[in-house]
N, C-alpha and C. Protein backbone atom coordinates (compact mmCIF):
# COMPACT_ATOMS: atom_id res chain seq x y z
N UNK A 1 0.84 -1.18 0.00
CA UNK A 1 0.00 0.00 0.00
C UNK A 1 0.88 1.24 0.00
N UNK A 2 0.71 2.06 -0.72
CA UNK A 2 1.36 3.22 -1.13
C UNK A 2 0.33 4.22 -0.98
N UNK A 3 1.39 5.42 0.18
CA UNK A 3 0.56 6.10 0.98
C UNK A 3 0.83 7.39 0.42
N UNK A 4 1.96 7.41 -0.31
CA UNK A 4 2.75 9.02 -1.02
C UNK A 4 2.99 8.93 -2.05
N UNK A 5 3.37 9.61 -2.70
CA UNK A 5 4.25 9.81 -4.36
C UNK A 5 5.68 8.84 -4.31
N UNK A 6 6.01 8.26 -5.20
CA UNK A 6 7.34 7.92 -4.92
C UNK A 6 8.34 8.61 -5.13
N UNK A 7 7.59 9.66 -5.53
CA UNK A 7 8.56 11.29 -5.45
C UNK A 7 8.03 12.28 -6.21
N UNK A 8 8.16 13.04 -4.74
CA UNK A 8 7.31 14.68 -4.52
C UNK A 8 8.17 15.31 -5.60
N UNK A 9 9.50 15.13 -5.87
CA UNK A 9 9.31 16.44 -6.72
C UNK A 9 8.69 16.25 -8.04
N UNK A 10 9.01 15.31 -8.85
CA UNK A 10 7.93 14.72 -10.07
C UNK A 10 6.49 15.11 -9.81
N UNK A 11 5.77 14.66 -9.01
CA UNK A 11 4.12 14.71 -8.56
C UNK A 11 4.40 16.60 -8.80
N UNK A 12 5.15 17.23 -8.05
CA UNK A 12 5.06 18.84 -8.01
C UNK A 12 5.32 18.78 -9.52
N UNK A 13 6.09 18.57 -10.09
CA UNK A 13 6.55 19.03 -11.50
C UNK A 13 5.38 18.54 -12.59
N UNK A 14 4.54 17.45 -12.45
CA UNK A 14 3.41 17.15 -13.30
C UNK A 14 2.38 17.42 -12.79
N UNK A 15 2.09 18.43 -11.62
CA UNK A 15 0.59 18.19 -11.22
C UNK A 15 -0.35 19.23 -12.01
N UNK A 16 -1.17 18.47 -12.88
CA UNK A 16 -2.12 19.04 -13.39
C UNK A 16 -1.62 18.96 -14.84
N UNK A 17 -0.64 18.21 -15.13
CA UNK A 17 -0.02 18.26 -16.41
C UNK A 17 -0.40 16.62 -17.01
N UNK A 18 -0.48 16.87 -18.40
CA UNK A 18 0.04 15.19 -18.82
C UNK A 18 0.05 15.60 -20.22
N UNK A 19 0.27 14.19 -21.10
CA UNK A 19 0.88 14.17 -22.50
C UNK A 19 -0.71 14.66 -22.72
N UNK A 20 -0.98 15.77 -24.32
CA UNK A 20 -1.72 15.81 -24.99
C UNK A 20 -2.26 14.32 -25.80
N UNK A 21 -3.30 13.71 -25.69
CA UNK A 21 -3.45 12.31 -26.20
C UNK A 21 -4.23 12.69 -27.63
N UNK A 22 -4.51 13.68 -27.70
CA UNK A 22 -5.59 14.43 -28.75
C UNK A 22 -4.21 14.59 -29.79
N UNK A 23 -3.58 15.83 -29.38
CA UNK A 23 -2.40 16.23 -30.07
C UNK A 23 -1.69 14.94 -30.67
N UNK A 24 -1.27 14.09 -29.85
CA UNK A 24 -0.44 13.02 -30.31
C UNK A 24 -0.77 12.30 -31.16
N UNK A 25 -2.15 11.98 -31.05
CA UNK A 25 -3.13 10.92 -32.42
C UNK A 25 -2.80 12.11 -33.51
N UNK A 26 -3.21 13.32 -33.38
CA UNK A 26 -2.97 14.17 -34.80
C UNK A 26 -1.66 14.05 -34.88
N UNK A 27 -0.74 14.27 -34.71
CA UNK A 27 0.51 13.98 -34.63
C UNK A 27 0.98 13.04 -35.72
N UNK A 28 0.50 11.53 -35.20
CA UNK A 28 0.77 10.13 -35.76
C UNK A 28 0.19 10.02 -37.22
N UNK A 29 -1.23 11.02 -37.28
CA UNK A 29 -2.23 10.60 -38.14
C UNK A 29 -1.65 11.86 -39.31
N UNK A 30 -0.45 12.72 -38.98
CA UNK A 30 -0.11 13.51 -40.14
C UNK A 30 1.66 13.42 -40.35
N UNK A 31 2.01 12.67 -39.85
CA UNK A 31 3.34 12.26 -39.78
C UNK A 31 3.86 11.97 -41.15
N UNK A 32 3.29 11.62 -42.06
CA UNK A 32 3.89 11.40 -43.29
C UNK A 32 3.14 12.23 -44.46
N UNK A 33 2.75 13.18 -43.76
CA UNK A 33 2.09 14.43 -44.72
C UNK A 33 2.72 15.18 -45.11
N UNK A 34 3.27 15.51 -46.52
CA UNK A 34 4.17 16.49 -47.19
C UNK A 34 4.02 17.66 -46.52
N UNK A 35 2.93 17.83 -46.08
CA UNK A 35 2.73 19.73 -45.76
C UNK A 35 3.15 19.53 -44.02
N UNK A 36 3.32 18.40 -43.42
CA UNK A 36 3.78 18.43 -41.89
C UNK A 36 5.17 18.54 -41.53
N UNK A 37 5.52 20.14 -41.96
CA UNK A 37 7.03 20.13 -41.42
C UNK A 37 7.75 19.63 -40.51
N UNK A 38 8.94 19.64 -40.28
CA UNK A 38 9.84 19.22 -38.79
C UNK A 38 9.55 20.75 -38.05
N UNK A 39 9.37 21.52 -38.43
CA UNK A 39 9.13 22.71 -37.18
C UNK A 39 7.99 22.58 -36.69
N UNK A 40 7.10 22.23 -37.06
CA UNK A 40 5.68 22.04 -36.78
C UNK A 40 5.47 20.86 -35.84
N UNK A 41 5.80 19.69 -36.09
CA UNK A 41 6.15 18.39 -35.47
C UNK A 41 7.22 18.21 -34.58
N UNK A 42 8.20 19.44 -34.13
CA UNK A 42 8.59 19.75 -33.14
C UNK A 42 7.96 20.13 -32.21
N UNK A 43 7.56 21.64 -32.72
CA UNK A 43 6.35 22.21 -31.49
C UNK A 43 5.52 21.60 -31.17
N UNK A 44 4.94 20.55 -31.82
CA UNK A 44 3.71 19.69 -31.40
C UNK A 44 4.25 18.55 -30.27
N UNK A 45 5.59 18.48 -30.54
CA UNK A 45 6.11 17.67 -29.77
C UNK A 45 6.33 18.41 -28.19
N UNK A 46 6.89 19.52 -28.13
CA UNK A 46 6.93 20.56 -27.22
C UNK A 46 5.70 20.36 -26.53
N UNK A 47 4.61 20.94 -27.01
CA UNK A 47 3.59 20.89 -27.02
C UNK A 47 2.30 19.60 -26.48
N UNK A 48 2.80 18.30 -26.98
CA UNK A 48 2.12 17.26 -26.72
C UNK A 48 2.86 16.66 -25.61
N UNK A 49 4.26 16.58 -25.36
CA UNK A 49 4.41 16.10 -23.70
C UNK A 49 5.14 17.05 -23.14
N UNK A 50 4.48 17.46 -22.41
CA UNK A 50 5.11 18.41 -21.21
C UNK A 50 6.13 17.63 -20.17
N UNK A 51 5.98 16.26 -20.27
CA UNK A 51 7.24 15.47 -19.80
C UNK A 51 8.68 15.96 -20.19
N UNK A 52 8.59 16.15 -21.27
CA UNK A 52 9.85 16.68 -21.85
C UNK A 52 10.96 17.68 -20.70
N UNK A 53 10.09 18.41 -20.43
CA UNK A 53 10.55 19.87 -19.72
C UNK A 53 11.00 18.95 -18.17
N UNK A 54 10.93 17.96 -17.85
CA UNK A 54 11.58 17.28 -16.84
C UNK A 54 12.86 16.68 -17.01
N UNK A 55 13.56 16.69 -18.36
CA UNK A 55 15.07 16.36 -18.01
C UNK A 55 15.78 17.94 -17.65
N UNK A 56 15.02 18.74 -17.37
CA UNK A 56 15.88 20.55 -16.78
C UNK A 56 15.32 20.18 -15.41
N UNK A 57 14.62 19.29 -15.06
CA UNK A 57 14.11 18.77 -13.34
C UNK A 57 15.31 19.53 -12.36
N UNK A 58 15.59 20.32 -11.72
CA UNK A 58 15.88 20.57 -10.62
C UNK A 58 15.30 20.68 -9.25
N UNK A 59 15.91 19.74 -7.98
CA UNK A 59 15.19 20.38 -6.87
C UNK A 59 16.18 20.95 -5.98
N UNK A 60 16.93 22.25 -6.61
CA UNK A 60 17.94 22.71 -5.70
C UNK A 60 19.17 22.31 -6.11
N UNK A 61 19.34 21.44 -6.87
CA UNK A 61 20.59 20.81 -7.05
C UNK A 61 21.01 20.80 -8.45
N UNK A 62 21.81 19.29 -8.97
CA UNK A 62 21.78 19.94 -10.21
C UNK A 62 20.74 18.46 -11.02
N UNK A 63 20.24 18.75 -12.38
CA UNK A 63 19.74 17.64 -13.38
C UNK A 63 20.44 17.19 -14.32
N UNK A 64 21.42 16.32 -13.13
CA UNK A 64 22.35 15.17 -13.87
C UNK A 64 21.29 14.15 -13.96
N UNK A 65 21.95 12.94 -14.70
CA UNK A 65 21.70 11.67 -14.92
C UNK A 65 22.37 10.44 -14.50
N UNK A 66 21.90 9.69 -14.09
CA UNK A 66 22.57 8.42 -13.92
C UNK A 66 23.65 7.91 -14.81
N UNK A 67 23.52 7.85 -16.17
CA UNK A 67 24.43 7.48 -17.15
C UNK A 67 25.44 8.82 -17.37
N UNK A 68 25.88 9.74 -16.73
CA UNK A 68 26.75 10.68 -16.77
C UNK A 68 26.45 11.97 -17.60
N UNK A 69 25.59 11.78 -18.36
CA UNK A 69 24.98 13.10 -19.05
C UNK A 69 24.43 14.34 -18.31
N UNK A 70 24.08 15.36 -18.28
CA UNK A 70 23.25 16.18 -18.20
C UNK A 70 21.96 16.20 -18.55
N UNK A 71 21.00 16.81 -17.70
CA UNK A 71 19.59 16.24 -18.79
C UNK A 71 19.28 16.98 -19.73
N UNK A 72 20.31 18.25 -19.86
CA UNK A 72 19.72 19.12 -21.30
C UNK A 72 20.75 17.85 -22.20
N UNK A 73 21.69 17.58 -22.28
CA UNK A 73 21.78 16.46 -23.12
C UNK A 73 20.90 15.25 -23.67
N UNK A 74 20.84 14.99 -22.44
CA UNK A 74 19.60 13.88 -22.52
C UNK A 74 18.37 14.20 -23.24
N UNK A 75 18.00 15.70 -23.01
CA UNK A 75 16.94 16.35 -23.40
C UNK A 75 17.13 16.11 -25.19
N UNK A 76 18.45 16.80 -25.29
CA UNK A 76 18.67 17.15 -27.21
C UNK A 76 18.13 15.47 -27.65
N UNK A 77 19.43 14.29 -26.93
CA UNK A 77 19.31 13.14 -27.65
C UNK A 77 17.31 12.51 -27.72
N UNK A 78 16.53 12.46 -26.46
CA UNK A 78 15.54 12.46 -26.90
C UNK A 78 14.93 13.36 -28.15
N UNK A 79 15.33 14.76 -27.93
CA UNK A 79 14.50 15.21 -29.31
C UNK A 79 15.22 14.79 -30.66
N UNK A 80 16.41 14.24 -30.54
CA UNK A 80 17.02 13.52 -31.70
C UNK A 80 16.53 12.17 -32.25
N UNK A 81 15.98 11.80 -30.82
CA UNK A 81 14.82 10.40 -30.89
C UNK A 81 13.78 10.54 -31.81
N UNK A 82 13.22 12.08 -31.56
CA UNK A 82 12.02 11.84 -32.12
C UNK A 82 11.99 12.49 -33.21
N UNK A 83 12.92 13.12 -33.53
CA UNK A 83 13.34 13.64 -35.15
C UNK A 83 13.57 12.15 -35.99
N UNK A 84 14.44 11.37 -35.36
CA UNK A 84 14.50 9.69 -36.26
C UNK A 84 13.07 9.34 -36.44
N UNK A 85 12.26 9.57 -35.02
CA UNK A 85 11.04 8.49 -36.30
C UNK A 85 9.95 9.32 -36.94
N UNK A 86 10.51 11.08 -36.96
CA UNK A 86 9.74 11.77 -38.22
C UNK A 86 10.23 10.82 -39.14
N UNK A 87 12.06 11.12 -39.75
CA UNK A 87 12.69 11.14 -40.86
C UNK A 87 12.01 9.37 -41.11
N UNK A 88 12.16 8.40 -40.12
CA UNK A 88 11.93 7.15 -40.70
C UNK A 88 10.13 6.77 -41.51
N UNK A 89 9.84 7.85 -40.13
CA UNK A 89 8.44 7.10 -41.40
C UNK A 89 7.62 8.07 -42.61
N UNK A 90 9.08 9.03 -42.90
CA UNK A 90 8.87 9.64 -44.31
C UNK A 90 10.34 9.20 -45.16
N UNK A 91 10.51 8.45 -45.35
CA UNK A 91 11.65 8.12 -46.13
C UNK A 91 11.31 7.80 -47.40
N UNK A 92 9.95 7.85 -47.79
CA UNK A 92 9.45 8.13 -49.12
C UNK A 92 9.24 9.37 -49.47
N UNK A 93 9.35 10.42 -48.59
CA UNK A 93 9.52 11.85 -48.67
C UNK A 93 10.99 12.75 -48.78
N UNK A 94 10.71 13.29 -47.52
CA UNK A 94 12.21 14.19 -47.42
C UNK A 94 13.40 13.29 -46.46
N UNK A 95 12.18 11.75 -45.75
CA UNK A 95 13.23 11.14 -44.84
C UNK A 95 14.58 10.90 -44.83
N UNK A 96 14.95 10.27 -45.97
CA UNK A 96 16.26 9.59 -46.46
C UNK A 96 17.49 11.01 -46.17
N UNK A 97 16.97 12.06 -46.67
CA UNK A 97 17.78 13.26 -46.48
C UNK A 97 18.22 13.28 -45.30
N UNK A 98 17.01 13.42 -44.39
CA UNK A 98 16.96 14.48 -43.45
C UNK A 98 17.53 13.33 -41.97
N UNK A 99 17.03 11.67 -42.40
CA UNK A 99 17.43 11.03 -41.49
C UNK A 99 19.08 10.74 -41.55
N UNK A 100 19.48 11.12 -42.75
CA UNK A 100 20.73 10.75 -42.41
C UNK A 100 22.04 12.06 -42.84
N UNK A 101 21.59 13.43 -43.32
CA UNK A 101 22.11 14.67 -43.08
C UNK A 101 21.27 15.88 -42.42
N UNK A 102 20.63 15.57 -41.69
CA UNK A 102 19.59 16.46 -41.02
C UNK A 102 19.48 17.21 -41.34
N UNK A 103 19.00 18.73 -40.59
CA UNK A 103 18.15 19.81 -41.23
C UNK A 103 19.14 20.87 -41.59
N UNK A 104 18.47 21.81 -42.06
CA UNK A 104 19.15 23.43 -42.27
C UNK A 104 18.92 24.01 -41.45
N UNK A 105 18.75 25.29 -41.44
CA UNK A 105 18.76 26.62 -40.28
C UNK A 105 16.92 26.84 -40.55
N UNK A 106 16.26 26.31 -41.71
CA UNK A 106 14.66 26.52 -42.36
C UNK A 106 14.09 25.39 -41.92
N UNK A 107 15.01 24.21 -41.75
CA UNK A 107 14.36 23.70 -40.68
C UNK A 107 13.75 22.31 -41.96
N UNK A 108 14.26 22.47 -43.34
CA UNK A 108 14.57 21.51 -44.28
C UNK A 108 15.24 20.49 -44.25
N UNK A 109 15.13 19.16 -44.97
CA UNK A 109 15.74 17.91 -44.94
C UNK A 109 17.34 18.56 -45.63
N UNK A 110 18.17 17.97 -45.53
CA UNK A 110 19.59 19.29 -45.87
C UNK A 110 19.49 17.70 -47.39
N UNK A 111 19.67 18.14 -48.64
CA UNK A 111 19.87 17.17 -49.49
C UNK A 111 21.67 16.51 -49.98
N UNK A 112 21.97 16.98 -49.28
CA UNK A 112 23.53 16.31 -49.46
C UNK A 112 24.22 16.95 -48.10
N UNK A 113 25.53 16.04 -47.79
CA UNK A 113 25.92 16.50 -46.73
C UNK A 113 26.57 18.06 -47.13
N UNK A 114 26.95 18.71 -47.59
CA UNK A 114 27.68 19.84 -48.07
C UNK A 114 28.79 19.95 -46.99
N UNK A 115 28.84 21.22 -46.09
CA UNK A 115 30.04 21.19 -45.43
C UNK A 115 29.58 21.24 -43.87
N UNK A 116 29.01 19.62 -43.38
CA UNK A 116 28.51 20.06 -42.40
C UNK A 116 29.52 18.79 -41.33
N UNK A 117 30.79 19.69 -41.18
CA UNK A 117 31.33 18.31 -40.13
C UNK A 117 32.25 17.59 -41.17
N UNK A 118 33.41 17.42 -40.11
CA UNK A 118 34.25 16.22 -40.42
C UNK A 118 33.96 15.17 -41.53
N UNK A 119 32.06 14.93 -40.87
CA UNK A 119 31.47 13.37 -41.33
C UNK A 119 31.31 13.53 -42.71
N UNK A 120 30.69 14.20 -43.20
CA UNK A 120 30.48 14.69 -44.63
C UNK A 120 30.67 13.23 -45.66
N UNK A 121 31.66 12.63 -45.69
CA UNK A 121 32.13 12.13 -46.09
C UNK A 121 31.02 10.33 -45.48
N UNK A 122 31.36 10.18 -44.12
CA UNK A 122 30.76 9.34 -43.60
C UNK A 122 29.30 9.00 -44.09
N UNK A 123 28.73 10.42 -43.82
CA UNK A 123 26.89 10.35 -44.14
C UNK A 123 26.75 10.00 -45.50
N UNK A 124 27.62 10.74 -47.00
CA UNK A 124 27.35 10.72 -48.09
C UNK A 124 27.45 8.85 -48.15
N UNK A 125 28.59 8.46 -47.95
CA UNK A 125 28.57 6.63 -48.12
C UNK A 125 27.81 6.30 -47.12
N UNK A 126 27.24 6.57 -46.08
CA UNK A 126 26.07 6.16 -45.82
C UNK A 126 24.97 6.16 -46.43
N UNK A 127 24.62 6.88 -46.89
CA UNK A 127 23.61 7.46 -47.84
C UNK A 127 23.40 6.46 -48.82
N UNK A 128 25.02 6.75 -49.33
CA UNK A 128 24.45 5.56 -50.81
C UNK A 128 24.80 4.45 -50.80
N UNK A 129 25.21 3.82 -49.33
CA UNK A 129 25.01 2.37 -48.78
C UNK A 129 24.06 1.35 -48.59
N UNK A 130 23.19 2.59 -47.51
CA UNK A 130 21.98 2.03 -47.11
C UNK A 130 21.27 1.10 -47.80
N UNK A 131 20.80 0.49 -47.44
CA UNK A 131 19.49 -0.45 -48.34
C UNK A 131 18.14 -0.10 -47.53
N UNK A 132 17.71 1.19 -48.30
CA UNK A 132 16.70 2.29 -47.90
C UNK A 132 15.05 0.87 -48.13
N UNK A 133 15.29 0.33 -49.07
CA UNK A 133 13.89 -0.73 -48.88
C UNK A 133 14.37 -1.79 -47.73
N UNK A 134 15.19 -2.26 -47.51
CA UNK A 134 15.04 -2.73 -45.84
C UNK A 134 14.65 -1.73 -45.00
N UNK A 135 15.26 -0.96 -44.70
CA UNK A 135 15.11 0.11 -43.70
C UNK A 135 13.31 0.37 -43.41
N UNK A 136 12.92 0.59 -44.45
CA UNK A 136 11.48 0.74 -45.34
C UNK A 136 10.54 0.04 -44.61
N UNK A 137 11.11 -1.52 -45.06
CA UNK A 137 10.34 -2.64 -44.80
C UNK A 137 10.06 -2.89 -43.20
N UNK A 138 11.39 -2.59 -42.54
CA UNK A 138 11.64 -2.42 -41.24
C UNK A 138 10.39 -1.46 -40.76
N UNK A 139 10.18 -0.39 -40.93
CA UNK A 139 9.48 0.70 -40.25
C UNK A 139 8.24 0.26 -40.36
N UNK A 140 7.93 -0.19 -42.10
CA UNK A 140 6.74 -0.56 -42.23
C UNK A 140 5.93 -1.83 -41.46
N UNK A 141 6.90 -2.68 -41.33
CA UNK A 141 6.25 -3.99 -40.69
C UNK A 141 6.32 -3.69 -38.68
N UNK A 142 7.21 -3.12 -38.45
CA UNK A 142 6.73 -2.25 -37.02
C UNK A 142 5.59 -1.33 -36.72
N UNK A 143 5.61 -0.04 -37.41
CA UNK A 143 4.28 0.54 -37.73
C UNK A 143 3.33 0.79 -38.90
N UNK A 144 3.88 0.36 -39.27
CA UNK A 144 3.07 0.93 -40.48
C UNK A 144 2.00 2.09 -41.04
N UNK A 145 1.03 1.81 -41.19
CA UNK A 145 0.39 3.30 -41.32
C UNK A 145 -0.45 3.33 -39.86
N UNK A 146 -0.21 1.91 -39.28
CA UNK A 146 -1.16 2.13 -38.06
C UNK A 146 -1.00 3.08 -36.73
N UNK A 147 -1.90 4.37 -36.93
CA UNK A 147 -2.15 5.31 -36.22
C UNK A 147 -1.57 5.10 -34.96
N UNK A 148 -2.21 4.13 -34.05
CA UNK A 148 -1.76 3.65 -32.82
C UNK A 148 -0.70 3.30 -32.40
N UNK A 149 -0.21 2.39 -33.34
CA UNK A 149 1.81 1.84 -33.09
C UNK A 149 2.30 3.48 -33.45
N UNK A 150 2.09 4.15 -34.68
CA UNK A 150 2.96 5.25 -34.28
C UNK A 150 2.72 6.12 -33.23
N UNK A 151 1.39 6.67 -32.23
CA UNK A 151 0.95 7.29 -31.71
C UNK A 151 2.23 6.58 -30.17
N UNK A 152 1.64 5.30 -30.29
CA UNK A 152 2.66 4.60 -29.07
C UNK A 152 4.42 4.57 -28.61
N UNK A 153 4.65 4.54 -30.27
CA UNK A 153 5.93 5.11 -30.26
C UNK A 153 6.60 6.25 -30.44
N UNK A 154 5.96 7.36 -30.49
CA UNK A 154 5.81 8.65 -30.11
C UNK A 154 6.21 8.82 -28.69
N UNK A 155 5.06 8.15 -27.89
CA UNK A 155 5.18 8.38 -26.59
C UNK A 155 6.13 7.59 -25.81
N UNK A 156 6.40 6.26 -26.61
CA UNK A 156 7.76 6.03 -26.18
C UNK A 156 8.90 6.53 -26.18
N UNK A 157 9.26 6.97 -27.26
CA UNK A 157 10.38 8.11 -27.80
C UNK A 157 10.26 8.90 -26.51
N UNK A 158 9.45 9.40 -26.10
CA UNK A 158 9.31 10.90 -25.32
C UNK A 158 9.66 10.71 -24.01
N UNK A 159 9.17 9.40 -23.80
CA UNK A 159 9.17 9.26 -22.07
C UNK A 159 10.70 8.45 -21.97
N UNK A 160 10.83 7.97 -22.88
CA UNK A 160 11.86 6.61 -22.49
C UNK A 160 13.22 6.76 -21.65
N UNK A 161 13.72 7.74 -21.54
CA UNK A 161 15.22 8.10 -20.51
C UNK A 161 14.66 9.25 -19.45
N UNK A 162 13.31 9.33 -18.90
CA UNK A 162 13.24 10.59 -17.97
C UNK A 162 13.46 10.46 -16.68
N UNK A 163 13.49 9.13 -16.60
CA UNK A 163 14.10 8.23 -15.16
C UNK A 163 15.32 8.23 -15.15
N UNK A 164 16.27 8.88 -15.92
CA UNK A 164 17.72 9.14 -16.01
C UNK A 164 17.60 10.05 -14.92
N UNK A 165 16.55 11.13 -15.05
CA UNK A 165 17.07 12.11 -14.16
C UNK A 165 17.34 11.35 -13.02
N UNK A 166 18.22 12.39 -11.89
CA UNK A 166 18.51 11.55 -10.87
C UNK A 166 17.48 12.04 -9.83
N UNK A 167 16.92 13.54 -9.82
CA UNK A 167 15.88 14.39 -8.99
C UNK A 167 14.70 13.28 -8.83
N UNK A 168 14.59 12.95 -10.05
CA UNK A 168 13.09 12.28 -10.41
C UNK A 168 13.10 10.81 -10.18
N UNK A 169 13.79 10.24 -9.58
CA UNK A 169 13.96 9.03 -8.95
C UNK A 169 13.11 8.53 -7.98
N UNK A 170 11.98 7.64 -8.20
CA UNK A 170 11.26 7.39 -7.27
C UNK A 170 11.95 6.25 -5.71
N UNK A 171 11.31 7.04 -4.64
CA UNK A 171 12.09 6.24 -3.75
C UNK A 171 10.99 5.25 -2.95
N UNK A 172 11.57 3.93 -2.88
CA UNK A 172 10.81 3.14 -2.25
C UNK A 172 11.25 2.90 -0.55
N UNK A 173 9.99 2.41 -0.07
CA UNK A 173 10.64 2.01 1.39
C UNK A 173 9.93 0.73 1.87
């Protein structure tokens, strides 16, 4: 029987908050829509879990992580999470670009690596390595167009390292 929070500062930091479930189905259900930018599907992301704003969790101290990161790190690599499964489940679109030389400053799939980094070189033979219909087949036979598996893995993406924080650690007794 559990008589408290397994931690007050989480309960303080979500109370009255939770993921948009409305937002997120629209989300899933326009994810491979030419006109659904990555700026747009950012903010919605912003926007649809307010979880997010818990890897900056402080209670007084600092919002490290267990695995040695910072949680604004932690923070970027989740939103790097969820930029992969824009780019993956448009890779009949701008994906292929954008999942494997990411965006511009407009917030565009970048179409060749140009001069971005050392890697340049790395991403381009990645690029024309890949075997983009596995990859394909992969996404497709995981989610496919079904609303729900992507809606679910959305919210997996989002939540999945917030127990890194160390603030937000539930304590048992």
């Amino acid at each position: 029987l559990m008589t408290a929070e397994p931690n007050a500062q989480l309960a303080r930091q979500m109370l009255g908050r939770q993921a948009d479930s409305r937002l997120v189905a629209e989300m899933a259900r326009r994810i491979r829509d030419p006109g659904y930018d990555l700026r747009n599907y950012f903010e919605d992301c912003i926007a649809a879990f307010p979880e997010l704003e818990l890897f900056h969790a402080t209670d007084g101290g600092d919002a490290g992580t267990f695995c040695g990161r910072s949680g604004d790190v932690e923070y970027q690599r989740t939103i790097g999470a969820l930029f992969s499964v824009y780019w993956l489940l448009r890779l009949d679109l701008d994906g292929k670009y954008g999942f494997t030389f990411g965006c511009d400053s407009s917030w565009r799939a970048r179409p060749s690596p140009g001069n971005i980094g050392n890697d340049a070189a790395k991403k381009q033979v990645f690029f024309t390595d890949v075997d983009w219909c596995v990859l394909r087949d992969v996404v497709d036979r995981a989610l496919g167009n079904d609303p729900v598996r992507i809606e679910a893995m959305l919210c997996l993406t989002a939540f999945h390292d917030i127990m890194k924080v160390r603030s937000l650690i539930p304590t048992v007794s």
